[in-house]
PDB file of N, CA and C in Angstrom:
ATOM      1  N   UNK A   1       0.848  -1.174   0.000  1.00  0.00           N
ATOM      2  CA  UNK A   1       0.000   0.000   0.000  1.00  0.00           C
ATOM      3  C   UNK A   1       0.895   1.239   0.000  1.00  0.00           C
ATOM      4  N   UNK A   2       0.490   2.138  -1.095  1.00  0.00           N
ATOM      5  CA  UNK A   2       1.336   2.983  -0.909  1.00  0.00           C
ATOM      6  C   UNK A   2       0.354   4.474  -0.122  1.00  0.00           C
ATOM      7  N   UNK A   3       1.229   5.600  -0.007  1.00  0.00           N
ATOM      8  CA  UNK A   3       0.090   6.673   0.354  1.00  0.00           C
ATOM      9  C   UNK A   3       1.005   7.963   0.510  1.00  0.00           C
ATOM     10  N   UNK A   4       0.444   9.097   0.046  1.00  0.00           N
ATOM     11  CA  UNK A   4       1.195  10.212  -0.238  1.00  0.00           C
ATOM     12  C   UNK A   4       1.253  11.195   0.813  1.00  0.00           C
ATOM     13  N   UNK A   5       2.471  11.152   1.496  1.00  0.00           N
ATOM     14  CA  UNK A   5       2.761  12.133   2.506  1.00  0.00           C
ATOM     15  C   UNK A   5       3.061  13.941   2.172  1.00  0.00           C
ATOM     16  N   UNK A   6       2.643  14.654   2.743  1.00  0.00           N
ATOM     17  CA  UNK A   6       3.772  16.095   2.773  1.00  0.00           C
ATOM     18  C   UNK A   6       4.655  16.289   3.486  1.00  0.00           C
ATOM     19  N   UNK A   7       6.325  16.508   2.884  1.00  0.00           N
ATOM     20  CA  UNK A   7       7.204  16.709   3.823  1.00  0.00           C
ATOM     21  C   UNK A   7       7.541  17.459   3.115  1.00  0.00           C
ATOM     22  N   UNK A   8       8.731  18.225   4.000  1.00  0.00           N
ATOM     23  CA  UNK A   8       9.611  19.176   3.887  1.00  0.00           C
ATOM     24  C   UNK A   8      10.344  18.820   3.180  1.00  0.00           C
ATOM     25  N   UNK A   9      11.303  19.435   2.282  1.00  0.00           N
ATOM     26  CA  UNK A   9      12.269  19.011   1.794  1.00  0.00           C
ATOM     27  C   UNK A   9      13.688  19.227   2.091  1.00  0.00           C
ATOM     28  N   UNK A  10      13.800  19.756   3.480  1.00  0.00           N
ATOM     29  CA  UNK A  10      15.034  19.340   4.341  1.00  0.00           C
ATOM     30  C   UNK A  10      14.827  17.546   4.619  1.00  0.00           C
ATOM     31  N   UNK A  11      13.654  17.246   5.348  1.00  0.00           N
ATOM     32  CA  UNK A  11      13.552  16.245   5.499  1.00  0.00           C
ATOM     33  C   UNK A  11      14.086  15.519   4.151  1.00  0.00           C
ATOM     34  N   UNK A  12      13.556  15.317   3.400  1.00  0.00           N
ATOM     35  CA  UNK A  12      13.901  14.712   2.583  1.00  0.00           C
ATOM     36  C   UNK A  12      15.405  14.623   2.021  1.00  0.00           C
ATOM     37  N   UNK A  13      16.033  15.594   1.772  1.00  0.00           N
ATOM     38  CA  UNK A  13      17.421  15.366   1.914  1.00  0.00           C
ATOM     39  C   UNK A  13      18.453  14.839   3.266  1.00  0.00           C
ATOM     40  N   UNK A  14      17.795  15.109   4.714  1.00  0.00           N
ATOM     41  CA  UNK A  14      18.125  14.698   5.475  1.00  0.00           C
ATOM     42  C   UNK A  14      17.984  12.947   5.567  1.00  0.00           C
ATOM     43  N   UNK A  15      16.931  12.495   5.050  1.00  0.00           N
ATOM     44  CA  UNK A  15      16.699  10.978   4.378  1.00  0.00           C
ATOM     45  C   UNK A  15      18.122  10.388   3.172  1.00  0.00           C
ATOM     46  N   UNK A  16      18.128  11.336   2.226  1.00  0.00           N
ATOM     47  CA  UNK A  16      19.101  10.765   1.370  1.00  0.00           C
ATOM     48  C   UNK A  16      20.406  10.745   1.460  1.00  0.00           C
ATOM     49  N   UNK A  17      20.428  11.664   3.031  1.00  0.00           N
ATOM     50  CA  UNK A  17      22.115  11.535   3.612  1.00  0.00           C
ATOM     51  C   UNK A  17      22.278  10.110   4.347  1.00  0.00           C
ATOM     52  N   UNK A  18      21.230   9.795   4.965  1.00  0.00           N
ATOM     53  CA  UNK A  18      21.577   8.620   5.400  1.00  0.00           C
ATOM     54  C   UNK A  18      21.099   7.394   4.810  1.00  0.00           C
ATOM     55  N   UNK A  19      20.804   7.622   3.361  1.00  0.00           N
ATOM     56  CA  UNK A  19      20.373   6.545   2.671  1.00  0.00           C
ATOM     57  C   UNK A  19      21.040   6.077   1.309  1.00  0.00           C
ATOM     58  N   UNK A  20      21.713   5.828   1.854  1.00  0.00           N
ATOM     59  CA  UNK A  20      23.242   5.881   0.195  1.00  0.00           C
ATOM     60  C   UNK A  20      22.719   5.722  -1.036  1.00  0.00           C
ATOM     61  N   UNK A  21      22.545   5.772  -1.770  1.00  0.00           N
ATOM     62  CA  UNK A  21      22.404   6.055  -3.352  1.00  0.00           C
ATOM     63  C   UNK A  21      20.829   5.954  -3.663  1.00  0.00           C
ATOM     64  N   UNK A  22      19.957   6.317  -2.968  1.00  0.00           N
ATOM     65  CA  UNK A  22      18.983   6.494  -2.741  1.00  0.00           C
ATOM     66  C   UNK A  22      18.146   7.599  -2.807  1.00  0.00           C
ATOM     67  N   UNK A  23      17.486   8.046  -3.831  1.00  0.00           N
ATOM     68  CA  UNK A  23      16.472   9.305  -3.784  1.00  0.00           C
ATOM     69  C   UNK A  23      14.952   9.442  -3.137  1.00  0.00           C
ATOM     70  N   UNK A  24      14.946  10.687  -2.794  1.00  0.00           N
ATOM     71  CA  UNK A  24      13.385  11.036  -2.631  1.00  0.00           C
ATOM     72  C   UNK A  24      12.540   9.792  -1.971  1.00  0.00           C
ATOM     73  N   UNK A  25      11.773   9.495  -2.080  1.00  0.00           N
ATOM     74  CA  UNK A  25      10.714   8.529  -1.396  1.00  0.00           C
ATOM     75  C   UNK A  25      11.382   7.087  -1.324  1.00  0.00           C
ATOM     76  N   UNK A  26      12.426   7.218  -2.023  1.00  0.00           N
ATOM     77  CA  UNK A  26      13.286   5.323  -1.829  1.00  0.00           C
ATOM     78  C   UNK A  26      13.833   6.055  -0.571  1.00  0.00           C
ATOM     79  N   UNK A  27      14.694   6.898  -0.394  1.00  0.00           N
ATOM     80  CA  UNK A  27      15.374   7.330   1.018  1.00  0.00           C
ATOM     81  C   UNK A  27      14.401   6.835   2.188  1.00  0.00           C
ATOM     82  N   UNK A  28      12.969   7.983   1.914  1.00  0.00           N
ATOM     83  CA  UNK A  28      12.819   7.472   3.564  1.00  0.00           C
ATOM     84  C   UNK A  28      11.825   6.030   3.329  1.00  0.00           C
ATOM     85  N   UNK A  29      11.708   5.957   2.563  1.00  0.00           N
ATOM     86  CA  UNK A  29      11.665   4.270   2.765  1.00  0.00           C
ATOM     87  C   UNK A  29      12.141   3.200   3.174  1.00  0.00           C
ATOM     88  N   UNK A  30      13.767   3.820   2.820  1.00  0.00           N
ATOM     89  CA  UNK A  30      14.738   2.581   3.242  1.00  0.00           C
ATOM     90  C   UNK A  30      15.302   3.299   4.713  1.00  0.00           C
ATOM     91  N   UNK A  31      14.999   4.665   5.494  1.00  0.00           N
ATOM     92  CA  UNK A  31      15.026   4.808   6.923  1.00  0.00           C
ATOM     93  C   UNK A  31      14.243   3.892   7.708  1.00  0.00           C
ATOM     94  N   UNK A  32      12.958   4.340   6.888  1.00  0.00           N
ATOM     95  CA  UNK A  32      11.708   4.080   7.905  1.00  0.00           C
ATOM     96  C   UNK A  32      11.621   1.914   8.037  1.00  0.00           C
ATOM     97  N   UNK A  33      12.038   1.566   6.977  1.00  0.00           N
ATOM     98  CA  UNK A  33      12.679   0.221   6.579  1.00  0.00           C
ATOM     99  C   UNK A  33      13.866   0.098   8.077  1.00  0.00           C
ATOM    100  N   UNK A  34      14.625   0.927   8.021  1.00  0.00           N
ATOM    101  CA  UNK A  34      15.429   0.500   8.687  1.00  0.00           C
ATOM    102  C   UNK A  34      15.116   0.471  10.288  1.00  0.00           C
ATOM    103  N   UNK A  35      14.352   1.541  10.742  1.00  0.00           N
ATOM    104  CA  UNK A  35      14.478   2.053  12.010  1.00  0.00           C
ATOM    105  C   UNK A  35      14.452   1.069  13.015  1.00  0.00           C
ATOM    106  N   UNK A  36      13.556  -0.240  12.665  1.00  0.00           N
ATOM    107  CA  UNK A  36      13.291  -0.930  14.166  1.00  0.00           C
ATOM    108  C   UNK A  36      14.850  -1.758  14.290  1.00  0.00           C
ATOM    109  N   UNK A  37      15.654  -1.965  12.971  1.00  0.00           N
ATOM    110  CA  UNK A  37      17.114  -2.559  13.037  1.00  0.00           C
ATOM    111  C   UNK A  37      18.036  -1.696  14.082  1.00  0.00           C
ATOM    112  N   UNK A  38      17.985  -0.393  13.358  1.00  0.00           N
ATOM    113  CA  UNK A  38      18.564   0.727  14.167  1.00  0.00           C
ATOM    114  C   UNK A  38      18.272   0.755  15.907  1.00  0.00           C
ATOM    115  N   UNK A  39      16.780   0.717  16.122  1.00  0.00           N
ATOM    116  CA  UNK A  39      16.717   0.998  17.298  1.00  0.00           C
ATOM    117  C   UNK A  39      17.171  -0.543  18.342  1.00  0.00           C
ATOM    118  N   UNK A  40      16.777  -1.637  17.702  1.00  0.00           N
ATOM    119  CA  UNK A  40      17.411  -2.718  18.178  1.00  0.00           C
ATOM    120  C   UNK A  40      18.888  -2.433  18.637  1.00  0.00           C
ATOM    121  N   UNK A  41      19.520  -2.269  18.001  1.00  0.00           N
ATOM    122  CA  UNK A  41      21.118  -1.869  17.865  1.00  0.00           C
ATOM    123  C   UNK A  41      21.544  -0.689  18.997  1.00  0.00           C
ATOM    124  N   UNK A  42      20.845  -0.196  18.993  1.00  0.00           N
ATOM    125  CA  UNK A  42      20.937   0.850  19.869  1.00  0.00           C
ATOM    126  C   UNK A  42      20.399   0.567  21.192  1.00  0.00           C
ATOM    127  N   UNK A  43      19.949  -0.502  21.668  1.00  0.00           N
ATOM    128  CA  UNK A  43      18.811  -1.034  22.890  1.00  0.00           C
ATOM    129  C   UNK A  43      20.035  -1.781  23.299  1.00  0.00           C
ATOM    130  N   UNK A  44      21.066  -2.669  22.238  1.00  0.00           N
ATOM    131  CA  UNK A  44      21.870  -3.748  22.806  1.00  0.00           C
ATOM    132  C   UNK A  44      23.398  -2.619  23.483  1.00  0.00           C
ATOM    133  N   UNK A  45      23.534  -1.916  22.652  1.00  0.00           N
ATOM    134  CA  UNK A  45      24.682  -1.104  22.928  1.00  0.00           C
ATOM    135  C   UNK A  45      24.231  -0.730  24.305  1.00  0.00           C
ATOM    136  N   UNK A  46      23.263   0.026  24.402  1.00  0.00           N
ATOM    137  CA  UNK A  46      22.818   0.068  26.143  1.00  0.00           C
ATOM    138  C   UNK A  46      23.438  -0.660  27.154  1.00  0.00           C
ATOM    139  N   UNK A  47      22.757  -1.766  26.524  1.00  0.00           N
ATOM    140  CA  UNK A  47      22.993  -2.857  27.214  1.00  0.00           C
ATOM    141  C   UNK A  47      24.517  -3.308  27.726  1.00  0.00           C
ATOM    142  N   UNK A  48      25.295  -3.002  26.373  1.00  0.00           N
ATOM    143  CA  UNK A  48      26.887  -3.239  26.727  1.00  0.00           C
ATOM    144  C   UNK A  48      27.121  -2.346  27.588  1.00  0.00           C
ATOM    145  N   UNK A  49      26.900  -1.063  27.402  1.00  0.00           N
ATOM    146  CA  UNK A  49      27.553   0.170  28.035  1.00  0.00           C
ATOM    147  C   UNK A  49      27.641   0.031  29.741  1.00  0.00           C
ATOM    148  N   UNK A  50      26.087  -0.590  30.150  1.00  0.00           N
ATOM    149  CA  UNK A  50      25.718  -0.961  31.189  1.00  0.00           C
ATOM    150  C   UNK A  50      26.755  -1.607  32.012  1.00  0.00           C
ATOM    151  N   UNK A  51      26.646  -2.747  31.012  1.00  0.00           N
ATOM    152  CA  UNK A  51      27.665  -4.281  31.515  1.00  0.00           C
ATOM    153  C   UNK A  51      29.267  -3.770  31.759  1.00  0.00           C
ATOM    154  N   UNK A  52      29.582  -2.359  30.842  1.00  0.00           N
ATOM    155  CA  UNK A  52      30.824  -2.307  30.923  1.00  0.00           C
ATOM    156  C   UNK A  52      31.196  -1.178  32.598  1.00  0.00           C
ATOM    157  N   UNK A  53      29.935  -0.495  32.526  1.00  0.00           N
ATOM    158  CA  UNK A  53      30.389   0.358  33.592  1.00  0.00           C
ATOM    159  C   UNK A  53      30.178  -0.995  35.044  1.00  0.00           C
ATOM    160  N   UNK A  54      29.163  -1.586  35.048  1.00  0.00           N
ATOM    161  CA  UNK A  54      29.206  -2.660  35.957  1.00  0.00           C
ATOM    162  C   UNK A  54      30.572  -3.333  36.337  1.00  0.00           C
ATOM    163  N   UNK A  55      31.058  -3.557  35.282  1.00  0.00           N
ATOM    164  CA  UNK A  55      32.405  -4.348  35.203  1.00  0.00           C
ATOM    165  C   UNK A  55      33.451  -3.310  35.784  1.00  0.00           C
ATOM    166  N   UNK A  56      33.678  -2.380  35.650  1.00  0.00           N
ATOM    167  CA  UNK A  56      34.420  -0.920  35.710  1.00  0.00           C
ATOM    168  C   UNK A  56      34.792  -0.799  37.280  1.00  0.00           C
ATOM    169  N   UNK A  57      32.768  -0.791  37.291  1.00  0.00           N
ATOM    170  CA  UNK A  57      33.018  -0.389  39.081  1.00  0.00           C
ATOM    171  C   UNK A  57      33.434  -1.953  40.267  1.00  0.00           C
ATOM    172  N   UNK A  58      33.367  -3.036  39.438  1.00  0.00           N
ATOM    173  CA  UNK A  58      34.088  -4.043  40.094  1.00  0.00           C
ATOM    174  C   UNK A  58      35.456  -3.918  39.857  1.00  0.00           C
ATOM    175  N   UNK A  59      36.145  -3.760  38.937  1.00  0.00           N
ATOM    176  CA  UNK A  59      37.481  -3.733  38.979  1.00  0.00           C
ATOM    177  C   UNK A  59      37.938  -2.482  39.892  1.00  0.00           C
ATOM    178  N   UNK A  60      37.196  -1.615  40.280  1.00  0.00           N
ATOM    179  CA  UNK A  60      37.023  -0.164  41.275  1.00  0.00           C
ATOM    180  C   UNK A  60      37.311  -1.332  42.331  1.00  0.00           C
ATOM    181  N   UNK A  61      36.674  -1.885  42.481  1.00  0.00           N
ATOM    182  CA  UNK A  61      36.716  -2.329  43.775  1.00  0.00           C
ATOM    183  C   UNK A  61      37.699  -3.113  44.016  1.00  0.00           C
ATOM    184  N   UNK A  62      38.238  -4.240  43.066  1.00  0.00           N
ATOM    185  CA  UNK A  62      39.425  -5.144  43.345  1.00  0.00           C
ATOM    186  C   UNK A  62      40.618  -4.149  43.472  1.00  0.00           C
ATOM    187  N   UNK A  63      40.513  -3.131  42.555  1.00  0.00           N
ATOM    188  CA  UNK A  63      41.989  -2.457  42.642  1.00  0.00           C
ATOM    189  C   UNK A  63      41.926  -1.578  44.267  1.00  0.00           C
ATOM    190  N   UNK A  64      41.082  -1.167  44.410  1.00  0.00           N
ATOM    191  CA  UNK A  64      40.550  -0.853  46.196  1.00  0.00           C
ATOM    192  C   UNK A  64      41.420  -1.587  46.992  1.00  0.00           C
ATOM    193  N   UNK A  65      41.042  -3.078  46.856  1.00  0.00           N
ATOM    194  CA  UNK A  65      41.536  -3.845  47.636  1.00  0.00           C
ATOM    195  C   UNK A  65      42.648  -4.021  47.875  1.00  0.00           C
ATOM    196  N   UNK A  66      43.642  -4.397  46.605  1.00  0.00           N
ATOM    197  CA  UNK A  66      44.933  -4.387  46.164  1.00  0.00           C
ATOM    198  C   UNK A  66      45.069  -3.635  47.130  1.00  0.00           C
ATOM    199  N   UNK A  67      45.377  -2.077  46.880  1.00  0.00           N
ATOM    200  CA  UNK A  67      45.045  -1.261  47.193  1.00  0.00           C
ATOM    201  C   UNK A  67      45.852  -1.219  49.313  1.00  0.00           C
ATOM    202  N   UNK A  68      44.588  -1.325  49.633  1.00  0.00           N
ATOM    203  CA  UNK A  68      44.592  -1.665  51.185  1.00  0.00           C
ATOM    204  C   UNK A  68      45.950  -2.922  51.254  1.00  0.00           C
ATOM    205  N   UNK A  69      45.813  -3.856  50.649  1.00  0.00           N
ATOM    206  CA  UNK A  69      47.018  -5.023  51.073  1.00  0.00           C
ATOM    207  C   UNK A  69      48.473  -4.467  50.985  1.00  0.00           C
ATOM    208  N   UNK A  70      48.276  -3.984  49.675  1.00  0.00           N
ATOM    209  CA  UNK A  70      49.616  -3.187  49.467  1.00  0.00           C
ATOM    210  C   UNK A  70      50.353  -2.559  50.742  1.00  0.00           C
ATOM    211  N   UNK A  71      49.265  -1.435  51.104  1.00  0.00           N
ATOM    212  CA  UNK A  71      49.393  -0.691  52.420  1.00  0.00           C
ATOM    213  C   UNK A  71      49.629  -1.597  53.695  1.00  0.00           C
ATOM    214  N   UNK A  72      49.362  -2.670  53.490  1.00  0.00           N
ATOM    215  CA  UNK A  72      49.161  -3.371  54.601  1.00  0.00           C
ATOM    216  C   UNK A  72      50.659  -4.283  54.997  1.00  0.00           C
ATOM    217  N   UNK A  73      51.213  -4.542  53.463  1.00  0.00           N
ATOM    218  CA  UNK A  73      52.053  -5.601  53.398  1.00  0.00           C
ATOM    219  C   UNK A  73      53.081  -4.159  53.507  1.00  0.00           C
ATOM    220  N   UNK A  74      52.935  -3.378  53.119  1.00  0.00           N
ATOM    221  CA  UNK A  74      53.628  -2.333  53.432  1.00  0.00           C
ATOM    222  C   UNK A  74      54.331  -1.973  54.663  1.00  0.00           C
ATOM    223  N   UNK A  75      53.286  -1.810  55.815  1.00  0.00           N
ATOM    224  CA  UNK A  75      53.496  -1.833  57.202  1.00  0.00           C
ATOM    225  C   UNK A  75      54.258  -2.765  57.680  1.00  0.00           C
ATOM    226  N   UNK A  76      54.002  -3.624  57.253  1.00  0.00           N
ATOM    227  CA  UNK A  76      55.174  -5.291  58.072  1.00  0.00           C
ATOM    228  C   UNK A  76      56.680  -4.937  57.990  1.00  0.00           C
TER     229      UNK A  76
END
């Protein structure tokens, strides 16, 4: 089904920048095509970013520890 929108025609070039060799109504076709890939992709990266600061603030903590022993083995 097709159906005829009004847009701007910034929009529309803003479509064919991110739609490589692609004009006018193929552009945001192949956005609007793309978006739920995109936003997937962007939900998992979250997800890493998460896992990495998680990981971050544990190694915060082992090097903490180190840390204290050092000082400790230090004293002896």
């Amino acid at each position: 089904m097709r159906c005829a929108i009004d847009l701007e025609t910034r929009l529309i070039k803003t479509a064919e920048l991110y739609a490589p060799g692609r004009k006018g109504s193929d552009a945001i076709t192949w956005i609007l095509d793309d978006y739920p890939r995109l936003v997937a992709e962007i939900r998992e990266l979250r997800k890493r970013v998460a896992q990495l600061d998680d990981e971050g603030a544990q190694l915060d903590a082992v090097l903490h520890e180190l840390r204290q022993i050092a000082e400790r083995i230090n004293l002896l």
